[in-house]
PDB file of N, CA and C in Angstrom:
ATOM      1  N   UNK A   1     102.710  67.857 101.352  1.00  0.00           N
ATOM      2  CA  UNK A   1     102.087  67.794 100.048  1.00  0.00           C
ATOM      3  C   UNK A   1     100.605  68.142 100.128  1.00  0.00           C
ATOM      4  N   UNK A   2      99.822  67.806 101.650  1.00  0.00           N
ATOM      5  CA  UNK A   2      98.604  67.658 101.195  1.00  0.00           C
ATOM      6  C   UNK A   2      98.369  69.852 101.358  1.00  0.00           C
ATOM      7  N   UNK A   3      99.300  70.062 101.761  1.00  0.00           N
ATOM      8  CA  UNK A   3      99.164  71.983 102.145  1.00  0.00           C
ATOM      9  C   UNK A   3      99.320  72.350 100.584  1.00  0.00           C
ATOM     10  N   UNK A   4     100.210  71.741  99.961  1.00  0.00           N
ATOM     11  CA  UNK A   4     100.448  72.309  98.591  1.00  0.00           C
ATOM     12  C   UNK A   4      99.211  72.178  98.110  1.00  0.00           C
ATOM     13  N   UNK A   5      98.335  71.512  98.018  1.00  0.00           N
ATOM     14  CA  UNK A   5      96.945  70.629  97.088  1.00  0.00           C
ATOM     15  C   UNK A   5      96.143  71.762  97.917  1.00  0.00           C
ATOM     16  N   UNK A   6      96.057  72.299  99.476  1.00  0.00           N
ATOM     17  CA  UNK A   6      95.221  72.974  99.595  1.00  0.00           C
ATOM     18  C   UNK A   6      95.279  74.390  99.197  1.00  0.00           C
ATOM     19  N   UNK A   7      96.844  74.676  99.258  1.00  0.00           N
ATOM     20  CA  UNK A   7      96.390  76.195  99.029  1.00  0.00           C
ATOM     21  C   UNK A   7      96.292  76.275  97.706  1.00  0.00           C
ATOM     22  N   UNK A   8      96.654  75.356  96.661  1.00  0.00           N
ATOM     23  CA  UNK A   8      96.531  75.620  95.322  1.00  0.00           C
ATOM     24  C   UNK A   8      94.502  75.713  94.904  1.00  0.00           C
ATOM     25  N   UNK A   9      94.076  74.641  95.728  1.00  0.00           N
ATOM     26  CA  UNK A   9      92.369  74.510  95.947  1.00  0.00           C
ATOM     27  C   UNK A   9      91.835  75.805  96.353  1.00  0.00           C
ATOM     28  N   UNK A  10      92.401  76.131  97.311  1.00  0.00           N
ATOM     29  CA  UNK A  10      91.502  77.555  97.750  1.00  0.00           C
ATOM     30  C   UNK A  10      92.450  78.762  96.633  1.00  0.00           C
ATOM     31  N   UNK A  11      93.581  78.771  96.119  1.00  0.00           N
ATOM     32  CA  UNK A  11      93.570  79.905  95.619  1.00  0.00           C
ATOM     33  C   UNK A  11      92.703  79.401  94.251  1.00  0.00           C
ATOM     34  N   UNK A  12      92.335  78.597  93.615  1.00  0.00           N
ATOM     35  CA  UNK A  12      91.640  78.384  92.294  1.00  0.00           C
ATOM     36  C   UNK A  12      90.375  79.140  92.753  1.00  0.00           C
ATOM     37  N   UNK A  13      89.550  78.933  93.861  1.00  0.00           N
ATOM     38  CA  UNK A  13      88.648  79.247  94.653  1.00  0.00           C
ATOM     39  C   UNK A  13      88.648  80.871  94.430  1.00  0.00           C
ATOM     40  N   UNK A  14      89.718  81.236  95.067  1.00  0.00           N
ATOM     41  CA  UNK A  14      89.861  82.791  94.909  1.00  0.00           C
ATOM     42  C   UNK A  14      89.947  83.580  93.867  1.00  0.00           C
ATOM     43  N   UNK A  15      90.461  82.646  92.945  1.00  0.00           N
ATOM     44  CA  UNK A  15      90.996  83.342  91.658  1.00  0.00           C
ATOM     45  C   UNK A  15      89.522  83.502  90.618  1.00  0.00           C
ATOM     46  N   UNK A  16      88.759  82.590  90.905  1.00  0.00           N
ATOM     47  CA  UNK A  16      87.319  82.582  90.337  1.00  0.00           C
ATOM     48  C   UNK A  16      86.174  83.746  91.126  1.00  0.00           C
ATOM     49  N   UNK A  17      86.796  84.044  92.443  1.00  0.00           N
ATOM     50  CA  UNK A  17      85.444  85.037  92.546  1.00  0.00           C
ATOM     51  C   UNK A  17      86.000  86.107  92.311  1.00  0.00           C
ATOM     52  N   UNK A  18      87.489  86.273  92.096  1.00  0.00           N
ATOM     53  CA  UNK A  18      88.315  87.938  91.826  1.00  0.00           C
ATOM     54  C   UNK A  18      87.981  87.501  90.205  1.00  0.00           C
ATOM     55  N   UNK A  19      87.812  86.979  89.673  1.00  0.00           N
ATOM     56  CA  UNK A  19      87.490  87.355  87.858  1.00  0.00           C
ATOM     57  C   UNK A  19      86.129  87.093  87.922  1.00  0.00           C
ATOM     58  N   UNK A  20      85.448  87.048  88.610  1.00  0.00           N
ATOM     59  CA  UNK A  20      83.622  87.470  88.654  1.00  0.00           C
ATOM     60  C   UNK A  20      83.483  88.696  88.870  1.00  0.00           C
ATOM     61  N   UNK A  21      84.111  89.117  90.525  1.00  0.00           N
ATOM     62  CA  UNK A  21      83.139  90.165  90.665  1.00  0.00           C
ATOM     63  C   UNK A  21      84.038  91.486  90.818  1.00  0.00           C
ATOM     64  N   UNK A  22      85.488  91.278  90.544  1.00  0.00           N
ATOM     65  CA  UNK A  22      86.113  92.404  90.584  1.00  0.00           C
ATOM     66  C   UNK A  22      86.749  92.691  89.241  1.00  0.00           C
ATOM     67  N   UNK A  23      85.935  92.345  87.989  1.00  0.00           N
ATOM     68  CA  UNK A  23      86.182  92.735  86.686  1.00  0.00           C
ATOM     69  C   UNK A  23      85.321  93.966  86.381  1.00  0.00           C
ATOM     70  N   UNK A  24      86.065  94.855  85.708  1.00  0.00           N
ATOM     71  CA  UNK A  24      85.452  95.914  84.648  1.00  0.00           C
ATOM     72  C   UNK A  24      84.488  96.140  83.837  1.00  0.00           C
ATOM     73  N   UNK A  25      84.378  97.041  83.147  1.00  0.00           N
ATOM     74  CA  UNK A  25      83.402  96.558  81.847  1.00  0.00           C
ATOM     75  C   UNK A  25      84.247  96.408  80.541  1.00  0.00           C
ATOM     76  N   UNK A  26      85.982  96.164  80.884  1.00  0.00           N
ATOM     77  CA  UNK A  26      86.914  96.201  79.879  1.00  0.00           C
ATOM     78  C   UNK A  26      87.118  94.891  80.037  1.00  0.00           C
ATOM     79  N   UNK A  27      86.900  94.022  81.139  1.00  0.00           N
ATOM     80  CA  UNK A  27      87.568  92.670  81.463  1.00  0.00           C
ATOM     81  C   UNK A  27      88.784  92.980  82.051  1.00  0.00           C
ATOM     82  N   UNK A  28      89.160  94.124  82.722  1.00  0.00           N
ATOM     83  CA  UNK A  28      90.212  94.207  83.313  1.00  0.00           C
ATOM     84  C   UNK A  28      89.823  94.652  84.915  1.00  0.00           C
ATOM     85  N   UNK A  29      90.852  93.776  85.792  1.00  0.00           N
ATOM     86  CA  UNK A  29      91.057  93.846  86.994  1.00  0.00           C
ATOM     87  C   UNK A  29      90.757  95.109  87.534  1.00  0.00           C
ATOM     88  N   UNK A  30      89.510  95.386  88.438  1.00  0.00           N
ATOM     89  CA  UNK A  30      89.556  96.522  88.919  1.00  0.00           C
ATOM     90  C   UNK A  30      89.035  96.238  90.798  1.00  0.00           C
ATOM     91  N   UNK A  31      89.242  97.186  91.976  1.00  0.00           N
ATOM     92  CA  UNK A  31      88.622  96.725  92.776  1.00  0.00           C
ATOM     93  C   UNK A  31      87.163  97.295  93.183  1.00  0.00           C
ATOM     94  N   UNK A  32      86.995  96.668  94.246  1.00  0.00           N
ATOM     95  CA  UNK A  32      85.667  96.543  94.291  1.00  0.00           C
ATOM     96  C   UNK A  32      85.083  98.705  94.439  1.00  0.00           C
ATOM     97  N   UNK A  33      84.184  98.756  93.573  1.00  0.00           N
ATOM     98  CA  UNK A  33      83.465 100.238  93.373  1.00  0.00           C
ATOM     99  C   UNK A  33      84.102 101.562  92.581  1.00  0.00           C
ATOM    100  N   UNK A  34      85.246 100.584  91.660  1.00  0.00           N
ATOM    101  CA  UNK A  34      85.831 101.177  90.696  1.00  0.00           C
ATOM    102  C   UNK A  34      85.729 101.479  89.479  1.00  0.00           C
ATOM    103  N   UNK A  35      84.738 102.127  89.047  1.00  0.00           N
ATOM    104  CA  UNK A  35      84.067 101.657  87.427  1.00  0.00           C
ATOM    105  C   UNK A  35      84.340 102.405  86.476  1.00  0.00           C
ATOM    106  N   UNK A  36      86.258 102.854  86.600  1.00  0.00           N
ATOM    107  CA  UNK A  36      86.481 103.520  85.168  1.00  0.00           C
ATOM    108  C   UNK A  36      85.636 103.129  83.869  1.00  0.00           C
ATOM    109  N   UNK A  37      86.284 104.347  83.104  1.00  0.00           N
ATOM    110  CA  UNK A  37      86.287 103.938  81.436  1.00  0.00           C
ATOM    111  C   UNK A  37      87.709 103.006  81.289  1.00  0.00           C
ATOM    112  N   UNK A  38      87.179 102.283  80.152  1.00  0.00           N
ATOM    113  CA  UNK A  38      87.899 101.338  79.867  1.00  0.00           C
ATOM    114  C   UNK A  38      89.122 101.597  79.077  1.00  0.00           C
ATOM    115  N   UNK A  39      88.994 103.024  78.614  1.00  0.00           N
ATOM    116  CA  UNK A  39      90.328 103.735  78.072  1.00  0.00           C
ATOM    117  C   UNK A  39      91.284 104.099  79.133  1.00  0.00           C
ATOM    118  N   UNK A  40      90.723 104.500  80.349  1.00  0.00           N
ATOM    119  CA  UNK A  40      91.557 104.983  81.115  1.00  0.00           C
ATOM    120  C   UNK A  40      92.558 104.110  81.754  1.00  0.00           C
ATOM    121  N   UNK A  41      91.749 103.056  82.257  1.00  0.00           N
ATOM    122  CA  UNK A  41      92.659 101.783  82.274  1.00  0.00           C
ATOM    123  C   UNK A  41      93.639 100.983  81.193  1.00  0.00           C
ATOM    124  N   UNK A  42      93.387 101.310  79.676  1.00  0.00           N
ATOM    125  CA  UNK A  42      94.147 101.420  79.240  1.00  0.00           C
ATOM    126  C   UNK A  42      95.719 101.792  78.811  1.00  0.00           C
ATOM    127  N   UNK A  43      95.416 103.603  79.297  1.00  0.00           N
ATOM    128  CA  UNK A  43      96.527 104.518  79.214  1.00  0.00           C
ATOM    129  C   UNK A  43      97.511 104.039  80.323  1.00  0.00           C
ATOM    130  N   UNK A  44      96.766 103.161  81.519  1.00  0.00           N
ATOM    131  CA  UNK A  44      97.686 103.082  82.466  1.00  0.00           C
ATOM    132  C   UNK A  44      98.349 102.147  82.827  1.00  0.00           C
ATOM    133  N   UNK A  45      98.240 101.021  81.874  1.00  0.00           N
ATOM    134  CA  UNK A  45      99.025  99.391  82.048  1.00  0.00           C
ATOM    135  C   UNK A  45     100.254  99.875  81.068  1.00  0.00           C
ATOM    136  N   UNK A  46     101.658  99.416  82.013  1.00  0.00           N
ATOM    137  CA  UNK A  46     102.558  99.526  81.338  1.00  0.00           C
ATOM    138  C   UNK A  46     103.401  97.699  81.814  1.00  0.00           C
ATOM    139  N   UNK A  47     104.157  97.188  81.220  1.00  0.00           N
ATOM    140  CA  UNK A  47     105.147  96.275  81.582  1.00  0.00           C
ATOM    141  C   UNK A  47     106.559  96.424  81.846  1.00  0.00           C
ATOM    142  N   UNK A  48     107.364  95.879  82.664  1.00  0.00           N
ATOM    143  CA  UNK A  48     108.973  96.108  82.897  1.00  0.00           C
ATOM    144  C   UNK A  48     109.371  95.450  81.571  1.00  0.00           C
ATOM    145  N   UNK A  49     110.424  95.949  80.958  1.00  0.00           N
ATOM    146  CA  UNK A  49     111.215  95.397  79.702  1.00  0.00           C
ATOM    147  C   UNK A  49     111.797  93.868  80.008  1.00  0.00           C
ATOM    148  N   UNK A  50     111.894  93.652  79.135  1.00  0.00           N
ATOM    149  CA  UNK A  50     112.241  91.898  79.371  1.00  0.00           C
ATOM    150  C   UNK A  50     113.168  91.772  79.904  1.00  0.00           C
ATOM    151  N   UNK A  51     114.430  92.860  79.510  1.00  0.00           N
ATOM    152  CA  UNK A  51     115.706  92.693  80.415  1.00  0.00           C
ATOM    153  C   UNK A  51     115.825  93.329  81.954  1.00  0.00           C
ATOM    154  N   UNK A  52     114.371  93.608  82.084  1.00  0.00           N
ATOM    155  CA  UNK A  52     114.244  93.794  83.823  1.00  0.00           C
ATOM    156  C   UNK A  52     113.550  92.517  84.641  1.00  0.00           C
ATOM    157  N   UNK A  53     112.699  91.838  83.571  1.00  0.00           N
ATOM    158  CA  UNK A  53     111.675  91.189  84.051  1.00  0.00           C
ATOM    159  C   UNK A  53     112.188  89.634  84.276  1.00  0.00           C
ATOM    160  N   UNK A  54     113.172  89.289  82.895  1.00  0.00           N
ATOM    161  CA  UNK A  54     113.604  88.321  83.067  1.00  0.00           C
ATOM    162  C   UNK A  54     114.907  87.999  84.226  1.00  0.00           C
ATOM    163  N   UNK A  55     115.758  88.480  84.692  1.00  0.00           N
ATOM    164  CA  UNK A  55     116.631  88.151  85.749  1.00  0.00           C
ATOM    165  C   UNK A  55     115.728  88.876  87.076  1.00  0.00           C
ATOM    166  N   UNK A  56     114.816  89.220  87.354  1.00  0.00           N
ATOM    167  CA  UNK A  56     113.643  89.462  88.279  1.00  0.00           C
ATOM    168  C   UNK A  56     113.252  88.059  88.650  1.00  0.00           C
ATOM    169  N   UNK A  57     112.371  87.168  87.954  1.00  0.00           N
ATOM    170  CA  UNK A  57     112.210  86.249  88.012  1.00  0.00           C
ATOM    171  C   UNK A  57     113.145  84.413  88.387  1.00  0.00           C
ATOM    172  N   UNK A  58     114.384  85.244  87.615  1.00  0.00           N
ATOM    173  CA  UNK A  58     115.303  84.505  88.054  1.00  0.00           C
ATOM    174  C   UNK A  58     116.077  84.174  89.388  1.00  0.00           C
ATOM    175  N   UNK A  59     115.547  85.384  89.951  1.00  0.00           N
ATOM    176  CA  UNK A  59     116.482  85.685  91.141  1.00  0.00           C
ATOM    177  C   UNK A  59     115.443  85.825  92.169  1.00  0.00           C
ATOM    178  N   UNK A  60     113.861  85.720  91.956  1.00  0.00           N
ATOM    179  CA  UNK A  60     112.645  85.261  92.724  1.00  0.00           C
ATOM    180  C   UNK A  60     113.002  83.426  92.991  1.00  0.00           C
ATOM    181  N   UNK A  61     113.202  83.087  91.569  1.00  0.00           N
ATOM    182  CA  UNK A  61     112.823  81.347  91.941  1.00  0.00           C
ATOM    183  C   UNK A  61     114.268  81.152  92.636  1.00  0.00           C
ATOM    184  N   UNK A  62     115.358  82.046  92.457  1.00  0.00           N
ATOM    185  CA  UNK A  62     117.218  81.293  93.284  1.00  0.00           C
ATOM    186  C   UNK A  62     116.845  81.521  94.887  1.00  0.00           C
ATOM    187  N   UNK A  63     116.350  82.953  94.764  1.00  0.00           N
ATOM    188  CA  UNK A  63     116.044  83.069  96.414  1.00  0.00           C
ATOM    189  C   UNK A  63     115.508  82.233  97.031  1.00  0.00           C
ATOM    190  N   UNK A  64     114.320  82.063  96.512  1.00  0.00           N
ATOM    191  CA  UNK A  64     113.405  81.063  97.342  1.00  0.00           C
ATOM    192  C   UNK A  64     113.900  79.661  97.534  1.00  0.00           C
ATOM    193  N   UNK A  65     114.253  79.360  96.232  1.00  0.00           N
ATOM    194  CA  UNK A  65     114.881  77.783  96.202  1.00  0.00           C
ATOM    195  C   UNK A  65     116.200  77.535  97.462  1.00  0.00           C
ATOM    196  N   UNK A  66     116.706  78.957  97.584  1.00  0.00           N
ATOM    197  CA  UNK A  66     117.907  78.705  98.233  1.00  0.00           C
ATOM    198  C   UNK A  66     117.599  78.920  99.629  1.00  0.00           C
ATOM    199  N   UNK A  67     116.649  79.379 100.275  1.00  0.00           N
ATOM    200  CA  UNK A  67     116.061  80.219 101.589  1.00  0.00           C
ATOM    201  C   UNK A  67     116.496  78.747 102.026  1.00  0.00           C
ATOM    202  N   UNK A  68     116.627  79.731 103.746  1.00  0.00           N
ATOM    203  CA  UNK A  68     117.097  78.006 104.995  1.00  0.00           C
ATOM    204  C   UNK A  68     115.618  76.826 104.592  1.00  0.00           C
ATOM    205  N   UNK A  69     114.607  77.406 104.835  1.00  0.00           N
ATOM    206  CA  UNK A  69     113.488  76.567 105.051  1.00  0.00           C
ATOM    207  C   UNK A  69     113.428  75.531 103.913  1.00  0.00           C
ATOM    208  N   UNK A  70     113.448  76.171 102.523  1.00  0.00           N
ATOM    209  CA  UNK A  70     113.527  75.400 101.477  1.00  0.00           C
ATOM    210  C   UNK A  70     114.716  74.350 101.238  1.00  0.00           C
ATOM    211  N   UNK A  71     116.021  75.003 102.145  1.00  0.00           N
ATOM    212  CA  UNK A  71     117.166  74.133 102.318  1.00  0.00           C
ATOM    213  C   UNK A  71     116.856  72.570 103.700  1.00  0.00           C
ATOM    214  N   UNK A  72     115.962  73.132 104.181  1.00  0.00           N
ATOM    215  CA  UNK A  72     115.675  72.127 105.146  1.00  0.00           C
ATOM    216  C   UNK A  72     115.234  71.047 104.326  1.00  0.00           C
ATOM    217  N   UNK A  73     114.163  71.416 103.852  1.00  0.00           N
ATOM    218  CA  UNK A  73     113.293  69.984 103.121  1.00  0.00           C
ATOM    219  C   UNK A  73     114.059  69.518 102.203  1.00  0.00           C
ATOM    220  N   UNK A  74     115.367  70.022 101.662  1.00  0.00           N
ATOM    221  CA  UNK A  74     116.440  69.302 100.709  1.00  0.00           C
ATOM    222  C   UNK A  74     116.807  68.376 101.288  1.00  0.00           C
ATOM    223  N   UNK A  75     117.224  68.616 102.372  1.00  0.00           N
ATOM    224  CA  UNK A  75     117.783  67.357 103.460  1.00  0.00           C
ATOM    225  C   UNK A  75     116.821  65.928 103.724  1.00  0.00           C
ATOM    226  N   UNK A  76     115.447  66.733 103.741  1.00  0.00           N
ATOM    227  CA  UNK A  76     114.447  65.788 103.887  1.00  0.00           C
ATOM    228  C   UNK A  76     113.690  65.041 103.212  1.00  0.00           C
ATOM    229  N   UNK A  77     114.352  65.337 102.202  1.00  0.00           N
ATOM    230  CA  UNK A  77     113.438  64.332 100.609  1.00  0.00           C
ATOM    231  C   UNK A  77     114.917  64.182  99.841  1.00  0.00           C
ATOM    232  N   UNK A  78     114.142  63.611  98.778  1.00  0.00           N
ATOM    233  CA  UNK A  78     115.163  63.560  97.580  1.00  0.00           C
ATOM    234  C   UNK A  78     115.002  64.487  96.901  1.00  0.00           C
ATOM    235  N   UNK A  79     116.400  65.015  95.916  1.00  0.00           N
ATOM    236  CA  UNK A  79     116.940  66.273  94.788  1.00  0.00           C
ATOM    237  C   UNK A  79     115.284  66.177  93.975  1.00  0.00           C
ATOM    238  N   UNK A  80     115.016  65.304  93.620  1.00  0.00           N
ATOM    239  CA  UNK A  80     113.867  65.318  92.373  1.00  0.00           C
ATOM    240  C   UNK A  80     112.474  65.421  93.436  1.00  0.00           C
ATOM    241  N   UNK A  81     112.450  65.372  94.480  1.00  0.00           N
ATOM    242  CA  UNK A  81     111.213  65.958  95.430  1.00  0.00           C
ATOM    243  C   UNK A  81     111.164  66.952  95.478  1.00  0.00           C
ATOM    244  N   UNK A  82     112.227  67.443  95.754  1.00  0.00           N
ATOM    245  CA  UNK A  82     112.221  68.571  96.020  1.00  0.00           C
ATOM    246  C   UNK A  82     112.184  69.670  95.108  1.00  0.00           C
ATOM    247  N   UNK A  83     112.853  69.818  93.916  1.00  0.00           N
ATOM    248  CA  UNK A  83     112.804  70.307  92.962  1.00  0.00           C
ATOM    249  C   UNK A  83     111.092  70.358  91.627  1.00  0.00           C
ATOM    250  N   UNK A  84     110.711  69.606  92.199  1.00  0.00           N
ATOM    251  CA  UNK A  84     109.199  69.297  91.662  1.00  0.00           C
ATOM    252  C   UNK A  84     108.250  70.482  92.790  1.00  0.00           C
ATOM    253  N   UNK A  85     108.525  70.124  94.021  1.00  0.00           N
ATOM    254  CA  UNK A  85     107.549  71.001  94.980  1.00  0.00           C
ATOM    255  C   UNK A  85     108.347  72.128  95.040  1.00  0.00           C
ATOM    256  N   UNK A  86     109.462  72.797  94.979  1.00  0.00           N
ATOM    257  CA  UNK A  86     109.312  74.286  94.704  1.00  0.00           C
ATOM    258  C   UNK A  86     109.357  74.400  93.665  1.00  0.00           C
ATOM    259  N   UNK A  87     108.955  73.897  92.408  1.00  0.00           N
ATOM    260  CA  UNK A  87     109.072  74.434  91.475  1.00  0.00           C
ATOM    261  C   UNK A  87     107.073  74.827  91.110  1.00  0.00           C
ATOM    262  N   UNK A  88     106.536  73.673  91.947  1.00  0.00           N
ATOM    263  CA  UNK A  88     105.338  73.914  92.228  1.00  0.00           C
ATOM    264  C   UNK A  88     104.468  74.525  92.837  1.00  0.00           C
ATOM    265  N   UNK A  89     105.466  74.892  94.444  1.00  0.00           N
ATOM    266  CA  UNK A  89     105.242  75.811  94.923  1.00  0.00           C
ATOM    267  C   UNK A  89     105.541  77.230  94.501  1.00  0.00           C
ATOM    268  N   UNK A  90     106.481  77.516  93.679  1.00  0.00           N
ATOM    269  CA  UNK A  90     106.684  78.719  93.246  1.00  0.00           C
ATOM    270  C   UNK A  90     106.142  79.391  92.290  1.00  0.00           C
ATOM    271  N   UNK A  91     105.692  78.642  91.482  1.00  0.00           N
ATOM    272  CA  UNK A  91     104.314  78.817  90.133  1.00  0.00           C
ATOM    273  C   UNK A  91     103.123  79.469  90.667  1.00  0.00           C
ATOM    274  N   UNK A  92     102.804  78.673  91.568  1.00  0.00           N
ATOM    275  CA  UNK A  92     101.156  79.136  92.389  1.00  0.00           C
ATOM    276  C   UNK A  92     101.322  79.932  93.089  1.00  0.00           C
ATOM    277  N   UNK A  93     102.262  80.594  93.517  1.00  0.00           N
ATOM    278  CA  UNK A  93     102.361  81.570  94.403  1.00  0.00           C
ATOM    279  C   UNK A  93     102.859  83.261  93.375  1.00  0.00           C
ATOM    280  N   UNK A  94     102.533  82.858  92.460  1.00  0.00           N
ATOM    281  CA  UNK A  94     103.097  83.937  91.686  1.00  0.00           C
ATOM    282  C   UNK A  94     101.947  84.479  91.025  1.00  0.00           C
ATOM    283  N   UNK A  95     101.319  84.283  90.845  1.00  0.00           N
ATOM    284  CA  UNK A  95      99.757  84.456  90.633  1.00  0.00           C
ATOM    285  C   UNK A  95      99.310  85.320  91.581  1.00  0.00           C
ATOM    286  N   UNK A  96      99.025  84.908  92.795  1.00  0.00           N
ATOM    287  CA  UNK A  96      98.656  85.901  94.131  1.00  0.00           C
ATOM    288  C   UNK A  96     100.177  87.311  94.048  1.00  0.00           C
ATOM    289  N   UNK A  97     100.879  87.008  94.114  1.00  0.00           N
ATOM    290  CA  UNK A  97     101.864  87.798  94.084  1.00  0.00           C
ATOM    291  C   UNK A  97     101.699  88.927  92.959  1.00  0.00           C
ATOM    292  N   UNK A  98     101.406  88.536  91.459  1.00  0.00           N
ATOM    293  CA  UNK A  98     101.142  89.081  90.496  1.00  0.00           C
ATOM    294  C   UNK A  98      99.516  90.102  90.567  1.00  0.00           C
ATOM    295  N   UNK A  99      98.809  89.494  91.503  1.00  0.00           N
ATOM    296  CA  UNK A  99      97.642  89.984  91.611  1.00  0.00           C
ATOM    297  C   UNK A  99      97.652  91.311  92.513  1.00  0.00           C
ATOM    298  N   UNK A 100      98.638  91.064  94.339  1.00  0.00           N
ATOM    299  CA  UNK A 100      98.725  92.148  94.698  1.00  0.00           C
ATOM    300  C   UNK A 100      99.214  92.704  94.154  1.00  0.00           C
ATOM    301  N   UNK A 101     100.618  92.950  93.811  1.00  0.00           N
ATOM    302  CA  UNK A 101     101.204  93.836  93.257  1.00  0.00           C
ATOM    303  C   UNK A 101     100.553  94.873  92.128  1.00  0.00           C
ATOM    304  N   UNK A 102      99.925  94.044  91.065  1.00  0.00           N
ATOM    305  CA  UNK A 102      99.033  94.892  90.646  1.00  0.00           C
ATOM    306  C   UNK A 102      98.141  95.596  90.883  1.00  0.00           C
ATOM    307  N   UNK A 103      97.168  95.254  91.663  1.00  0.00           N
ATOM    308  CA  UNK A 103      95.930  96.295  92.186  1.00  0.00           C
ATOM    309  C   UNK A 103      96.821  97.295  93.416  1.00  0.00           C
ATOM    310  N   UNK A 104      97.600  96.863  93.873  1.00  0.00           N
ATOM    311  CA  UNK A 104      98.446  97.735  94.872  1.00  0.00           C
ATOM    312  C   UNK A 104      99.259  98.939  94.304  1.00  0.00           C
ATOM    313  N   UNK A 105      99.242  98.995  92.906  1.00  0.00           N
ATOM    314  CA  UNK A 105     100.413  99.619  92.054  1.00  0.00           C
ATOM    315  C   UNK A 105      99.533 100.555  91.174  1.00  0.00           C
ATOM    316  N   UNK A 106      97.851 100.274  91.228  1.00  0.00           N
ATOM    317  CA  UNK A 106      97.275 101.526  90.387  1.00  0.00           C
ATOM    318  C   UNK A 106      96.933 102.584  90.613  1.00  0.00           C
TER     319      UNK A 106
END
């Protein structure tokens, strides 16, 4: 528990100096010495349709929930422990996940 509390601490940490100093002049995510126009970054954000995005997600939180490791600590706590910390762990980790993927994808 106390790893969950830290990496959630240092990614809050992280997540505050990536929306300082690697923002635009649009407020959008850019990296560091990238100083489009703010139209251009526009033209180029698209989203997956809901009926891609939603069983995507679904089948992110079954995997993980179901992986050996996550099956270990089932054994080692109780149903409602466990189900609280990956459901906690899987929230905060989707954020960083959401972040590479994006700057990796422009």
């Amino acid at each position: 528990m106390v790893g969950h509390f830290l990496f959630g601490f240092v990614l809050w940490w992280v997540l505050i100096a990536i929306g300082q100093f690697l923002r635009g002049r649009t407020g959008r995510s850019t990296g560091p010495g990238k100083l489009g126009s703010g139209k251009d970054q526009e033209e180029q954000l698209w989203s997956f349709p809901w009926w891609i995005g939603a069983p995507g997600i679904a089948a992110y939180f079954t995997a993980a929930s179901s992986s050996p490791a996550a099956l270990a600590l089932l054994y080692a706590v109780s149903e409602i422990r466990y189900n609280l910390v990956m459901i906690l762990t899987l929230c905060s980790t989707t954020m960083p996940i959401k972040i590479f993927l994006r700057l990796s994808w422009e």
